[in-house]
N, C-alpha and C. Protein backbone atom coordinates (compact mmCIF):
# COMPACT_ATOMS: atom_id res chain seq x y z
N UNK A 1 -14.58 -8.99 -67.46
CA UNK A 1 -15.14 -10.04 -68.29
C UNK A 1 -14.04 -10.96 -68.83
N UNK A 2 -12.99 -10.31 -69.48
CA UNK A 2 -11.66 -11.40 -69.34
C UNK A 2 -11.40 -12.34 -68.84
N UNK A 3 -11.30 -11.80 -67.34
CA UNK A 3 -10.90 -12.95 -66.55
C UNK A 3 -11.90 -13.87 -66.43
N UNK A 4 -13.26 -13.70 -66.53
CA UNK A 4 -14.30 -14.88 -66.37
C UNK A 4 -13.84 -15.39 -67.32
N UNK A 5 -13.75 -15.17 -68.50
CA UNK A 5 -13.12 -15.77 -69.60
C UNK A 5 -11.64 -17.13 -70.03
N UNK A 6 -11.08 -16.46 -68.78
CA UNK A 6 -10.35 -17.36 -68.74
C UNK A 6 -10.12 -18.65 -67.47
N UNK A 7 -11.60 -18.16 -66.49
CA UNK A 7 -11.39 -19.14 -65.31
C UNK A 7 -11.32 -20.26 -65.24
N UNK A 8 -11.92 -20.83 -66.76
CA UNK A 8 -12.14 -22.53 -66.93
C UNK A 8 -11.04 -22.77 -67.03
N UNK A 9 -10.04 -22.15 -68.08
CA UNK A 9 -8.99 -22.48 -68.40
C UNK A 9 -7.58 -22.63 -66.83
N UNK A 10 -8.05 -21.66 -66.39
CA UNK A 10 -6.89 -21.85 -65.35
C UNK A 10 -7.13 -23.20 -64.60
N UNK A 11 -8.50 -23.17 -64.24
CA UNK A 11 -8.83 -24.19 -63.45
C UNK A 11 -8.85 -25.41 -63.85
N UNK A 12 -8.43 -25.77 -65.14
CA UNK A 12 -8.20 -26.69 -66.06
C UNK A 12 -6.89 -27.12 -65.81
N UNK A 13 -5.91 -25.67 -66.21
CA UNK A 13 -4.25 -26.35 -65.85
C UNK A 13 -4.33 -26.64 -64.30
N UNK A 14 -4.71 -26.25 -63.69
CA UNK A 14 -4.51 -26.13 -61.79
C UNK A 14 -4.83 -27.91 -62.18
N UNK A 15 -5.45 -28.32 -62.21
CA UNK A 15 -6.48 -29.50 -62.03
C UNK A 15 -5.10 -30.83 -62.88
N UNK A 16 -5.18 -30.40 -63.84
CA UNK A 16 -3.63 -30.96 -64.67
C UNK A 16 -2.61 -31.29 -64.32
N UNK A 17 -2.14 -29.89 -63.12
CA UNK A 17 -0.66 -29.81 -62.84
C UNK A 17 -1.08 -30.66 -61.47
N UNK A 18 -2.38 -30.58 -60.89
CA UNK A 18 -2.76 -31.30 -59.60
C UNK A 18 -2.27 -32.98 -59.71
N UNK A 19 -2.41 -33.23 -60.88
CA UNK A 19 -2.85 -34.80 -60.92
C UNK A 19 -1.53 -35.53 -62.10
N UNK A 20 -0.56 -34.52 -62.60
CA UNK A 20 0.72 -34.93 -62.43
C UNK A 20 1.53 -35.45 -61.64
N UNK A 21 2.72 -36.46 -62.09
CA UNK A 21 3.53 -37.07 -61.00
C UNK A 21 4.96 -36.02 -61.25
N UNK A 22 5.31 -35.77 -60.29
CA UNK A 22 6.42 -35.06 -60.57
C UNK A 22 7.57 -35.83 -59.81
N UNK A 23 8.81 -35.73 -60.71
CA UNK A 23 9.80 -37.12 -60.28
C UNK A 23 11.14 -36.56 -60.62
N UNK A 24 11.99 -36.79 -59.35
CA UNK A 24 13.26 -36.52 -58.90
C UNK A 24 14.15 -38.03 -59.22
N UNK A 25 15.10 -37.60 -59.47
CA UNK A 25 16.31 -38.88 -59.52
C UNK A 25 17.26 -38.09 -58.59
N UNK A 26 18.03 -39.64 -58.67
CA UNK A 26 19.66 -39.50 -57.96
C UNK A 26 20.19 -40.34 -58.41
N UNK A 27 21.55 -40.23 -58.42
CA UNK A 27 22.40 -41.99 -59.48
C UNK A 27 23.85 -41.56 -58.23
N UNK A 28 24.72 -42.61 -58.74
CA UNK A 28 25.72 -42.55 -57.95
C UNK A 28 26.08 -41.88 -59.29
N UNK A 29 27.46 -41.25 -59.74
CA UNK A 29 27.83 -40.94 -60.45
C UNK A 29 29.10 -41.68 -61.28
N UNK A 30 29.40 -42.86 -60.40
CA UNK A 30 30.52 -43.97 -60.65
C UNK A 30 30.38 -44.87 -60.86
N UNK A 31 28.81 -45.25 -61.23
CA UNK A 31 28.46 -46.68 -61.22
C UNK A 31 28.41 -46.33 -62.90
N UNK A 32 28.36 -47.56 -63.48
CA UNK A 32 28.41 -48.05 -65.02
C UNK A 32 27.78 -49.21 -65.22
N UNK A 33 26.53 -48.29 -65.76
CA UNK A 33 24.63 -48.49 -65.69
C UNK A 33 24.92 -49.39 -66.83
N UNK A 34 25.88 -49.47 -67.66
CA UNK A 34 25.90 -50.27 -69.16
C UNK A 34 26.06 -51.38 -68.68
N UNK A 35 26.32 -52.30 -67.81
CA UNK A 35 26.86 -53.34 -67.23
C UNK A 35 25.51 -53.99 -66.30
N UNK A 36 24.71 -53.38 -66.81
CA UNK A 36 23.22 -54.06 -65.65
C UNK A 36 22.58 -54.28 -66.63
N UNK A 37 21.91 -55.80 -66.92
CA UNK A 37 21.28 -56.42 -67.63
C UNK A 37 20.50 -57.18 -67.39
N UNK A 38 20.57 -57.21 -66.02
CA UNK A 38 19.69 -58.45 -65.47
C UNK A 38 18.88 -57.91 -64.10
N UNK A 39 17.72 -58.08 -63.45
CA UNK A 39 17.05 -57.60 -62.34
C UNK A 39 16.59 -58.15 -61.27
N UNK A 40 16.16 -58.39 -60.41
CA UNK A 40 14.76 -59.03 -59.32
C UNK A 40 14.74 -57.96 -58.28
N UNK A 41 13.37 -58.52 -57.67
CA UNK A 41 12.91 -57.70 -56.56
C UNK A 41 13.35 -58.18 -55.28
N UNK A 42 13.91 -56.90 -54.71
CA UNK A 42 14.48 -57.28 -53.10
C UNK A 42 13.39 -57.35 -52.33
N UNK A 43 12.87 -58.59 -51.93
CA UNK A 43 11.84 -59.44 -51.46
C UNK A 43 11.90 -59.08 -49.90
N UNK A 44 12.97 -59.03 -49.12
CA UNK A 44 13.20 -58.44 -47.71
C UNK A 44 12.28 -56.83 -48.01
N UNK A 45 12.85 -55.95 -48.53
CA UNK A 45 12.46 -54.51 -49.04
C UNK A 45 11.33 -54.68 -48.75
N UNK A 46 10.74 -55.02 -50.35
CA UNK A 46 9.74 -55.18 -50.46
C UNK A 46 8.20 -55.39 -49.17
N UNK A 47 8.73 -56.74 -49.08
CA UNK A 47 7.77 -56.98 -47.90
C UNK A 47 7.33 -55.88 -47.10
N UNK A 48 8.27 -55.14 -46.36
CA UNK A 48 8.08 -54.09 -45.16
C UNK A 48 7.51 -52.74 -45.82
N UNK A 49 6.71 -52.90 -47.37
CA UNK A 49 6.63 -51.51 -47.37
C UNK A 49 4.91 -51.68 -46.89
N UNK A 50 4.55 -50.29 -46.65
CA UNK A 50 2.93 -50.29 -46.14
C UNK A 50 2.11 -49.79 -47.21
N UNK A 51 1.92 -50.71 -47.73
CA UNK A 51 0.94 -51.12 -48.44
C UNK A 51 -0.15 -52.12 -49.20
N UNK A 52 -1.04 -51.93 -49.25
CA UNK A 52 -2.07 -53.28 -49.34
C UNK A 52 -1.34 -54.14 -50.45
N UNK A 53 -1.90 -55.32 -50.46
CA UNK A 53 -0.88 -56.45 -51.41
C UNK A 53 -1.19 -56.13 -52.68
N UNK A 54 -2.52 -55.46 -52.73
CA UNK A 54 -3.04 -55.68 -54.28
C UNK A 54 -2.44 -54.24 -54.28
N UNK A 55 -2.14 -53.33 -54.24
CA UNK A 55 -1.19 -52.28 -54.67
C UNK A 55 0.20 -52.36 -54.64
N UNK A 56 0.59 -53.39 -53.73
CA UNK A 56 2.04 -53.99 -53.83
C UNK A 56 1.96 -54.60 -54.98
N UNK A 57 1.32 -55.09 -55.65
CA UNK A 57 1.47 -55.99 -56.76
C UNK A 57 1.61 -55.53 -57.65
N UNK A 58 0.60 -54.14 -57.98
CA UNK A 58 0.40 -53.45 -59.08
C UNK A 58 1.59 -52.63 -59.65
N UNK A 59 2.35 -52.21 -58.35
CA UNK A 59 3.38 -51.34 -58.26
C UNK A 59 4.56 -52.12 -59.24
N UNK A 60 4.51 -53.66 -58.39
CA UNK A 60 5.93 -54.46 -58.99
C UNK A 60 5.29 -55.00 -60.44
N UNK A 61 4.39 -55.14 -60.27
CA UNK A 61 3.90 -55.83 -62.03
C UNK A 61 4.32 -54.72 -63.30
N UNK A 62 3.81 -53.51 -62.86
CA UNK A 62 4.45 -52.02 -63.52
C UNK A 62 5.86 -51.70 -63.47
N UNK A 63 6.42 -52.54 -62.44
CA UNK A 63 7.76 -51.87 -62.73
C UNK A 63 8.64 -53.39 -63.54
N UNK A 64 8.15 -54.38 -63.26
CA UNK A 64 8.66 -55.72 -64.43
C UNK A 64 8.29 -54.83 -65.88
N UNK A 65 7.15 -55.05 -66.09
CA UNK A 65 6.53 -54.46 -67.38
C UNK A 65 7.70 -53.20 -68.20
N UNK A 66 8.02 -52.57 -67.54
CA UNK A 66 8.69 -50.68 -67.65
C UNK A 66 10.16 -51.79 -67.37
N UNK A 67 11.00 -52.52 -66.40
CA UNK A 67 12.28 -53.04 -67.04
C UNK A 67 12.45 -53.56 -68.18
N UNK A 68 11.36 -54.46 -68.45
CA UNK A 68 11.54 -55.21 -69.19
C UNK A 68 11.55 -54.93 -70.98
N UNK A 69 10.47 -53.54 -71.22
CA UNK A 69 10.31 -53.09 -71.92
C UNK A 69 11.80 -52.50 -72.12
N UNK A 70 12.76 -52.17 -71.17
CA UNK A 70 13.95 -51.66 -71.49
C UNK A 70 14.96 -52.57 -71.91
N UNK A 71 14.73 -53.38 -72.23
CA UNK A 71 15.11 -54.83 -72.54
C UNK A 71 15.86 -55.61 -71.13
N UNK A 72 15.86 -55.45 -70.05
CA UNK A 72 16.14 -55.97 -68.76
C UNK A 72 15.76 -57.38 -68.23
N UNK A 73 16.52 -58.19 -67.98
CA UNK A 73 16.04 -59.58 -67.82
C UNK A 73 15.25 -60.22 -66.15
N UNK A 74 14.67 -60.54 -66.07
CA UNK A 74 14.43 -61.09 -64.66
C UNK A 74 15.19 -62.09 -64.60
N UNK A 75 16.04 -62.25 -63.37
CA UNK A 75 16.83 -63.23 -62.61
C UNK A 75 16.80 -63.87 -61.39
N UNK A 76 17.91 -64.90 -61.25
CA UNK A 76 17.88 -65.43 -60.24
C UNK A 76 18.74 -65.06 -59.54
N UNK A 77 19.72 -64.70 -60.37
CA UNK A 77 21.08 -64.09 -60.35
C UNK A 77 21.57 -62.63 -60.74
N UNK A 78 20.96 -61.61 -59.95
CA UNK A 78 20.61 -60.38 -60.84
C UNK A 78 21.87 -59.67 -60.96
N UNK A 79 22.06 -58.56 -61.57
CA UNK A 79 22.87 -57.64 -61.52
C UNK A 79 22.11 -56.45 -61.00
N UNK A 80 21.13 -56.19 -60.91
CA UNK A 80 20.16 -54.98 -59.48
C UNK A 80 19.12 -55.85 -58.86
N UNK A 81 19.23 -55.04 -58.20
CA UNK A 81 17.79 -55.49 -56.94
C UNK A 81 16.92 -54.40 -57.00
N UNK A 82 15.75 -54.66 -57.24
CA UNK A 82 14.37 -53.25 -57.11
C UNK A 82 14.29 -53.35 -55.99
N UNK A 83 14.17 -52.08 -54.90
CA UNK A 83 13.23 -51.89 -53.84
C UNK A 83 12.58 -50.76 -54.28
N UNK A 84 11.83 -50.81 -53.13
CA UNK A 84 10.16 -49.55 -53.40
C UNK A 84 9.75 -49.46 -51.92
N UNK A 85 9.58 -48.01 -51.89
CA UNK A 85 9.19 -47.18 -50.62
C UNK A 85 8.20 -46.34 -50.64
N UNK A 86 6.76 -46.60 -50.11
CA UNK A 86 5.81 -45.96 -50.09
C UNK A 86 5.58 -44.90 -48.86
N UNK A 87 4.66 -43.43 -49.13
CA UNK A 87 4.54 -42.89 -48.12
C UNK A 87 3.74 -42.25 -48.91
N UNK A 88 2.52 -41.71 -48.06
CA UNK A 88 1.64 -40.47 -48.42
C UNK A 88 1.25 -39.67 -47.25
N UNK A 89 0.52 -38.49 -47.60
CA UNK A 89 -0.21 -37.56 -46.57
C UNK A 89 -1.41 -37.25 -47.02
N UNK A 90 -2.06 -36.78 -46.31
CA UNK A 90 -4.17 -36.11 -46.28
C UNK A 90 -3.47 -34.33 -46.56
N UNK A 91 -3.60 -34.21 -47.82
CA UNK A 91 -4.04 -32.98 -48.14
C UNK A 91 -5.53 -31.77 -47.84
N UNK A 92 -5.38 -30.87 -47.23
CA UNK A 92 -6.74 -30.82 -46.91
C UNK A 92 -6.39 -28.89 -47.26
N UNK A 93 -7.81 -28.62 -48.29
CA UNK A 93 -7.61 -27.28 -49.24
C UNK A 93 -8.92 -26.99 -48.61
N UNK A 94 -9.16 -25.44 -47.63
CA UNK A 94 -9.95 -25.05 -47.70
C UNK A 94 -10.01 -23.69 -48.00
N UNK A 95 -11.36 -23.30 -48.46
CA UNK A 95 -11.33 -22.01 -49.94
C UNK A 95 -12.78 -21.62 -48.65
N UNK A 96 -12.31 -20.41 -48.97
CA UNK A 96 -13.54 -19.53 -48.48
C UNK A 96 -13.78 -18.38 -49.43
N UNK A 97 -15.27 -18.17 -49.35
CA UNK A 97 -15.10 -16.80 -50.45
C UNK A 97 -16.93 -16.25 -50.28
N UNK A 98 -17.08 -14.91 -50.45
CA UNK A 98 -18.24 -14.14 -50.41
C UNK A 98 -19.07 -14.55 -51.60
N UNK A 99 -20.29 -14.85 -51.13
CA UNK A 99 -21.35 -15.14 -52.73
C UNK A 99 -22.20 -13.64 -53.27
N UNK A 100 -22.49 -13.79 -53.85
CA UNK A 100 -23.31 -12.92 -54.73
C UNK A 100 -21.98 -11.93 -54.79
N UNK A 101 -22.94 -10.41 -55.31
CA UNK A 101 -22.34 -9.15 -55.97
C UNK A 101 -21.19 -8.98 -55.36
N UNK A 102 -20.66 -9.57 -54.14
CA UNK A 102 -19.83 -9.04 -53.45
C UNK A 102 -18.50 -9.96 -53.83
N UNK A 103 -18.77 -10.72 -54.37
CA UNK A 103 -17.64 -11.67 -54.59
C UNK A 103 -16.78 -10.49 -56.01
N UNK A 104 -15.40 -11.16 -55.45
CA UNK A 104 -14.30 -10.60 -56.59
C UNK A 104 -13.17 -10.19 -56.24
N UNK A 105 -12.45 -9.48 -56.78
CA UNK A 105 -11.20 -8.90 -56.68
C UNK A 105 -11.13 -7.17 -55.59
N UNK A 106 -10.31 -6.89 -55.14
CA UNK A 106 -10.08 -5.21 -54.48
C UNK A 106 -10.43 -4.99 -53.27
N UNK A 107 -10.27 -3.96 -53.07
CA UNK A 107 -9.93 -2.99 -51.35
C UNK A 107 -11.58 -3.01 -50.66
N UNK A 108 -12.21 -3.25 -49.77
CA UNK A 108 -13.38 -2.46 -49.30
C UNK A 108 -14.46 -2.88 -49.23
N UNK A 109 -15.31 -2.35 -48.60
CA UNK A 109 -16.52 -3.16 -48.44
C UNK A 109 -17.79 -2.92 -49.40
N UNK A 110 -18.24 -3.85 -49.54
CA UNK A 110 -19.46 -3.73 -51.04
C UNK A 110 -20.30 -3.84 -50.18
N UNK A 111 -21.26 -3.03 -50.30
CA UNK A 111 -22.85 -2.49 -49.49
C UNK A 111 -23.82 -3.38 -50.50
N UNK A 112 -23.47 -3.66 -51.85
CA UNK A 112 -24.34 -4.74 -52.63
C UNK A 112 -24.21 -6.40 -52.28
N UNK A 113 -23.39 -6.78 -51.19
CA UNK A 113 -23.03 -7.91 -50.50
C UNK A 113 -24.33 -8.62 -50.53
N UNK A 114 -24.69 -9.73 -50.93
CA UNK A 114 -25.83 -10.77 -50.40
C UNK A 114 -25.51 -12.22 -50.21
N UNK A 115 -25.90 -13.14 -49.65
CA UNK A 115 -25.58 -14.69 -49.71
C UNK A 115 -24.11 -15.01 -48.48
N UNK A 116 -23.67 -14.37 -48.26
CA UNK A 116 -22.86 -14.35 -47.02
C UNK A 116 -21.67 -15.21 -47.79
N UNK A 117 -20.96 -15.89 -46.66
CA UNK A 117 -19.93 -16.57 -47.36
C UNK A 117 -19.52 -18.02 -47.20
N UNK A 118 -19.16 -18.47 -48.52
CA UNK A 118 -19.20 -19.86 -48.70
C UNK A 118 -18.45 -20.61 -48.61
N UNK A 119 -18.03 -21.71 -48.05
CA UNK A 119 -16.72 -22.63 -47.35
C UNK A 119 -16.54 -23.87 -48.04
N UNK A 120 -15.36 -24.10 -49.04
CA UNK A 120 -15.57 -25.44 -49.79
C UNK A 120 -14.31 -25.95 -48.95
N UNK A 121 -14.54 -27.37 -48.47
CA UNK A 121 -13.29 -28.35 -47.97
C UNK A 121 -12.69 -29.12 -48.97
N UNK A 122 -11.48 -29.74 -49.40
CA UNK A 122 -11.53 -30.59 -50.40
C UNK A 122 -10.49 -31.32 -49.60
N UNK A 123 -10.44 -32.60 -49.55
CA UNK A 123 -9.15 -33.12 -48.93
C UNK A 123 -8.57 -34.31 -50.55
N UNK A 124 -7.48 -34.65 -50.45
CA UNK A 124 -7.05 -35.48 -51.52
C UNK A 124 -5.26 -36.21 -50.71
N UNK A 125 -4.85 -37.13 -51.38
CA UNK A 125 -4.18 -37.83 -50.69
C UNK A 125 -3.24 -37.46 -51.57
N UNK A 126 -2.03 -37.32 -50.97
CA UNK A 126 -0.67 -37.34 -51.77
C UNK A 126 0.09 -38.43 -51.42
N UNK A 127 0.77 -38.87 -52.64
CA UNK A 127 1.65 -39.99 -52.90
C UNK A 127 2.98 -39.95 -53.18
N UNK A 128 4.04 -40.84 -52.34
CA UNK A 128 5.46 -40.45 -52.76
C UNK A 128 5.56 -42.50 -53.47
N UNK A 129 5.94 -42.46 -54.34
CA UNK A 129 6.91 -44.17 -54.71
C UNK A 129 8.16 -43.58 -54.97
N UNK A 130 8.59 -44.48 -54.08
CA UNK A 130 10.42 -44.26 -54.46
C UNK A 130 10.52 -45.71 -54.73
N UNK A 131 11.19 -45.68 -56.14
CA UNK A 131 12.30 -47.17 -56.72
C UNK A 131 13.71 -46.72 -56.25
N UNK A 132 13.98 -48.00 -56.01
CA UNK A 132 15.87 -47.72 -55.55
C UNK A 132 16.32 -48.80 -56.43
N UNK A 133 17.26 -48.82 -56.86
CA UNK A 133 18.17 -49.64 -57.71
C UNK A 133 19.26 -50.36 -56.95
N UNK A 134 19.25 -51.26 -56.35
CA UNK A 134 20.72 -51.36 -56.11
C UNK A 134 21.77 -52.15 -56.74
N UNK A 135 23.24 -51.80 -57.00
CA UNK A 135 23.63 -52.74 -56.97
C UNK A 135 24.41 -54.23 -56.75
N UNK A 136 23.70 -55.45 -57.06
CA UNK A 136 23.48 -56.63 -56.36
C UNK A 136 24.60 -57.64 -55.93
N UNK A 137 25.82 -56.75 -56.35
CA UNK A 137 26.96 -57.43 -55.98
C UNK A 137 27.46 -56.87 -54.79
N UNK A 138 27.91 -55.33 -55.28
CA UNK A 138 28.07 -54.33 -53.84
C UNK A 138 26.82 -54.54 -52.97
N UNK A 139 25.91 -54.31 -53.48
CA UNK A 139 24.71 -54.06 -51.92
C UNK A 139 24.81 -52.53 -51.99
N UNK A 140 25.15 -51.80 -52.98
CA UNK A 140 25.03 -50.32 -52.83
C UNK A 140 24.00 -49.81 -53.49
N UNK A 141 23.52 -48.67 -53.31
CA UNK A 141 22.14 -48.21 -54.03
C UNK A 141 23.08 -47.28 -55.44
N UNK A 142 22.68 -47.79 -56.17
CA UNK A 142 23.33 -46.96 -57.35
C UNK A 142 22.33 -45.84 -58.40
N UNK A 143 20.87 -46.36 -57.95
CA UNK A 143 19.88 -45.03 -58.72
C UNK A 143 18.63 -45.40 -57.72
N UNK A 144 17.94 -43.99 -57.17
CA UNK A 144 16.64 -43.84 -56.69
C UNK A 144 16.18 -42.79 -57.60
N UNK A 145 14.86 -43.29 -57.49
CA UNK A 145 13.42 -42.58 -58.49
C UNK A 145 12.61 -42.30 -57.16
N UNK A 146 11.91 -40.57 -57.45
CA UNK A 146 10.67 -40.91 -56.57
C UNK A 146 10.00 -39.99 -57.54
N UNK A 147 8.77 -40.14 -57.07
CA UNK A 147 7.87 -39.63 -58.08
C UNK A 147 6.80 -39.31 -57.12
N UNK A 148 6.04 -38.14 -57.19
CA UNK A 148 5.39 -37.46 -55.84
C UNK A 148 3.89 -37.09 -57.13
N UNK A 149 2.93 -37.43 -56.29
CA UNK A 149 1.69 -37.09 -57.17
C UNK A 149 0.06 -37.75 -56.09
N UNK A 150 -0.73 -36.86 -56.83
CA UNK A 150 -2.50 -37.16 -55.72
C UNK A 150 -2.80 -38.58 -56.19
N UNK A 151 -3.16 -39.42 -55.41
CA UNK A 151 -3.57 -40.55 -55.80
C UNK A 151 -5.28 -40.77 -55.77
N UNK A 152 -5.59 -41.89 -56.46
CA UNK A 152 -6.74 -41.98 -56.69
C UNK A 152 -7.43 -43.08 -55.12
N UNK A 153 -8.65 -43.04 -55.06
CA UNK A 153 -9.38 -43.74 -54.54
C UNK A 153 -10.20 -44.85 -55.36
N UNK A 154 -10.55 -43.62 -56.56
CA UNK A 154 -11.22 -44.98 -57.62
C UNK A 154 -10.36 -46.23 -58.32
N UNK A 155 -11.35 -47.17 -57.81
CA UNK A 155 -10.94 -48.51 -58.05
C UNK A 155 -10.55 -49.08 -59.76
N UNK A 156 -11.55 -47.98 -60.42
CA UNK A 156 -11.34 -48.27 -61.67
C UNK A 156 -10.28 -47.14 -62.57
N UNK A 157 -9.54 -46.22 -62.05
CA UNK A 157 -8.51 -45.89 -62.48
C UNK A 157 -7.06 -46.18 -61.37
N UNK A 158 -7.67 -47.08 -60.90
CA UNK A 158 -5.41 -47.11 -59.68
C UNK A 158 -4.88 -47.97 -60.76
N UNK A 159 -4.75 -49.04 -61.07
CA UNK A 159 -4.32 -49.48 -62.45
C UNK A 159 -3.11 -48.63 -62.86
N UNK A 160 -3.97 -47.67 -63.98
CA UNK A 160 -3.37 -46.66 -64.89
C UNK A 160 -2.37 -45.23 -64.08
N UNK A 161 -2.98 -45.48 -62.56
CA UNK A 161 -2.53 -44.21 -61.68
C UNK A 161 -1.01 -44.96 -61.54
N UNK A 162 -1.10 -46.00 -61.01
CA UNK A 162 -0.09 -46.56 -60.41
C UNK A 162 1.33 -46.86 -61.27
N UNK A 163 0.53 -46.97 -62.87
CA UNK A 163 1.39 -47.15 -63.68
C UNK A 163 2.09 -45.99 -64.61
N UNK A 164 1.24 -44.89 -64.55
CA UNK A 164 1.73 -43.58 -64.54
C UNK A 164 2.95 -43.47 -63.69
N UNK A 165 2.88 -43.41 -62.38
CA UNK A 165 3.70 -43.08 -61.70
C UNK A 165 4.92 -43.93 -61.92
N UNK A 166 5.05 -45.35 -62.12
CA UNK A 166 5.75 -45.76 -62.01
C UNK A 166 6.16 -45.91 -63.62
N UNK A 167 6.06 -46.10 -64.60
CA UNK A 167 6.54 -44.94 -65.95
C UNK A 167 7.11 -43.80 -66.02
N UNK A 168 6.61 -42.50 -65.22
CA UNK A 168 7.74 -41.34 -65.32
C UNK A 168 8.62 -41.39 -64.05
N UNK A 169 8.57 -42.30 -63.61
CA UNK A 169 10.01 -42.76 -62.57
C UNK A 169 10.80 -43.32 -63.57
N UNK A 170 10.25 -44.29 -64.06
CA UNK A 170 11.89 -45.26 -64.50
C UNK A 170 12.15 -44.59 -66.37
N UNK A 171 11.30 -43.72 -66.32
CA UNK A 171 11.75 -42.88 -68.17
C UNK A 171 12.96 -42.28 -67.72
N UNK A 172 13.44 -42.16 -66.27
CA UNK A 172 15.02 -41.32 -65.32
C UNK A 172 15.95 -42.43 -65.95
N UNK A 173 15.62 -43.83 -66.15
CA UNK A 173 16.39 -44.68 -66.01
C UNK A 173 17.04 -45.41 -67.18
N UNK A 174 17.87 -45.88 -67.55
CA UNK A 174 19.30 -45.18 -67.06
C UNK A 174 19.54 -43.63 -67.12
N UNK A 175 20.29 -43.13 -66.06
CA UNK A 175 20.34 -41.73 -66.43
C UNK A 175 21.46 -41.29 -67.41
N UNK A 176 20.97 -40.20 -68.04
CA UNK A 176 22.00 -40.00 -69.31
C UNK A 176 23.37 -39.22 -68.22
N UNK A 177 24.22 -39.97 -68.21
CA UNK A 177 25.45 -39.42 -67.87
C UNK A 177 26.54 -38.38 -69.19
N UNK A 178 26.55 -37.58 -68.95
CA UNK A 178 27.21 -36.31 -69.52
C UNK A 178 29.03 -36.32 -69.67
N UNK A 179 29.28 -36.59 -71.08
CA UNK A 179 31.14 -36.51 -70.78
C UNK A 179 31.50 -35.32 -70.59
């Protein structure tokens, strides 16, 4: 009875930790992030990534919004260049399991077995955005963000999805370098 007790709950965090972005950095370790004040988007980059325009847009409108909030200037003349690299895959979860009395935990066969057994498919899309930083004098990449998480289909939350993701990417940014 416990454990029924606690199935909502697991299936609650599962569902939580599902629909988190989880996000990796990298920095050069020699670059001196205090000295970048100014930004634009590498428009070559850009272009070639695969994705529809109105999610290309959403992506770069979220990531102006998230520089700028860091007090970062848009230029003509930048000191970084944003690029962004999209990629996803078809997740596909299938669960099988015995219905009635027979369903549960342990060794052996239950002679109270009824309802046979039941097959749920779920497929969901996974999402990688990688921001790269470069910088615009060298032409060197000096910080990448990626941030890996299920994306939505609904039209009325990609918005907030998109901007999630691209929020706990650049919260990496600047990275706290350690004396």
């Amino acid at each position: 009875m416990k454990t029924i007790k606690f199935l909502p709950l697991f299936c609650l965090f599962m569902l939580a930790s599902c629909l988190s972005v989880q996000v990796n950095t990298d920095y050069d370790k020699n670059a001196d992030f205090t000295q970048y004040k100014t930004f634009a988007f590498h428009k070559t980059g850009i272009d070639k990534v695969e994705v529809s325009d109105l999610d290309k847009r959403r992506i770069l409108n979220a990531i102006d919004a998230e520089m700028t909030a860091k007090g970062f200037t848009k230029s003509d003349k930048p000191d970084i260049l944003v690029n962004i690299f999209t990629k996803s895959r078809q997740q596909v979860d299938v669960n099988q399991f015995n219905a009635g009395w027979g369903y549960g935990w342990g060794w052996g066969w239950n002679p109270w077995m009824w309802g046979g057994r039941n097959t749920s498919v779920t497929t969901t899309t996974e999402g990688t955005l990688y921001i790269d930083l470069v910088d615009a004098k060298k032409k060197e990449l000096i910080w990448q963000g990626e941030g890996v998480g299920v994306l939505t289909q609904n039209m009325k939350h990609k918005d907030e999805r998109i901007q999630e993701f691209v929020k706990k990417i650049l919260v990496k940014y600047p990275p706290e370098i350690k004396k």
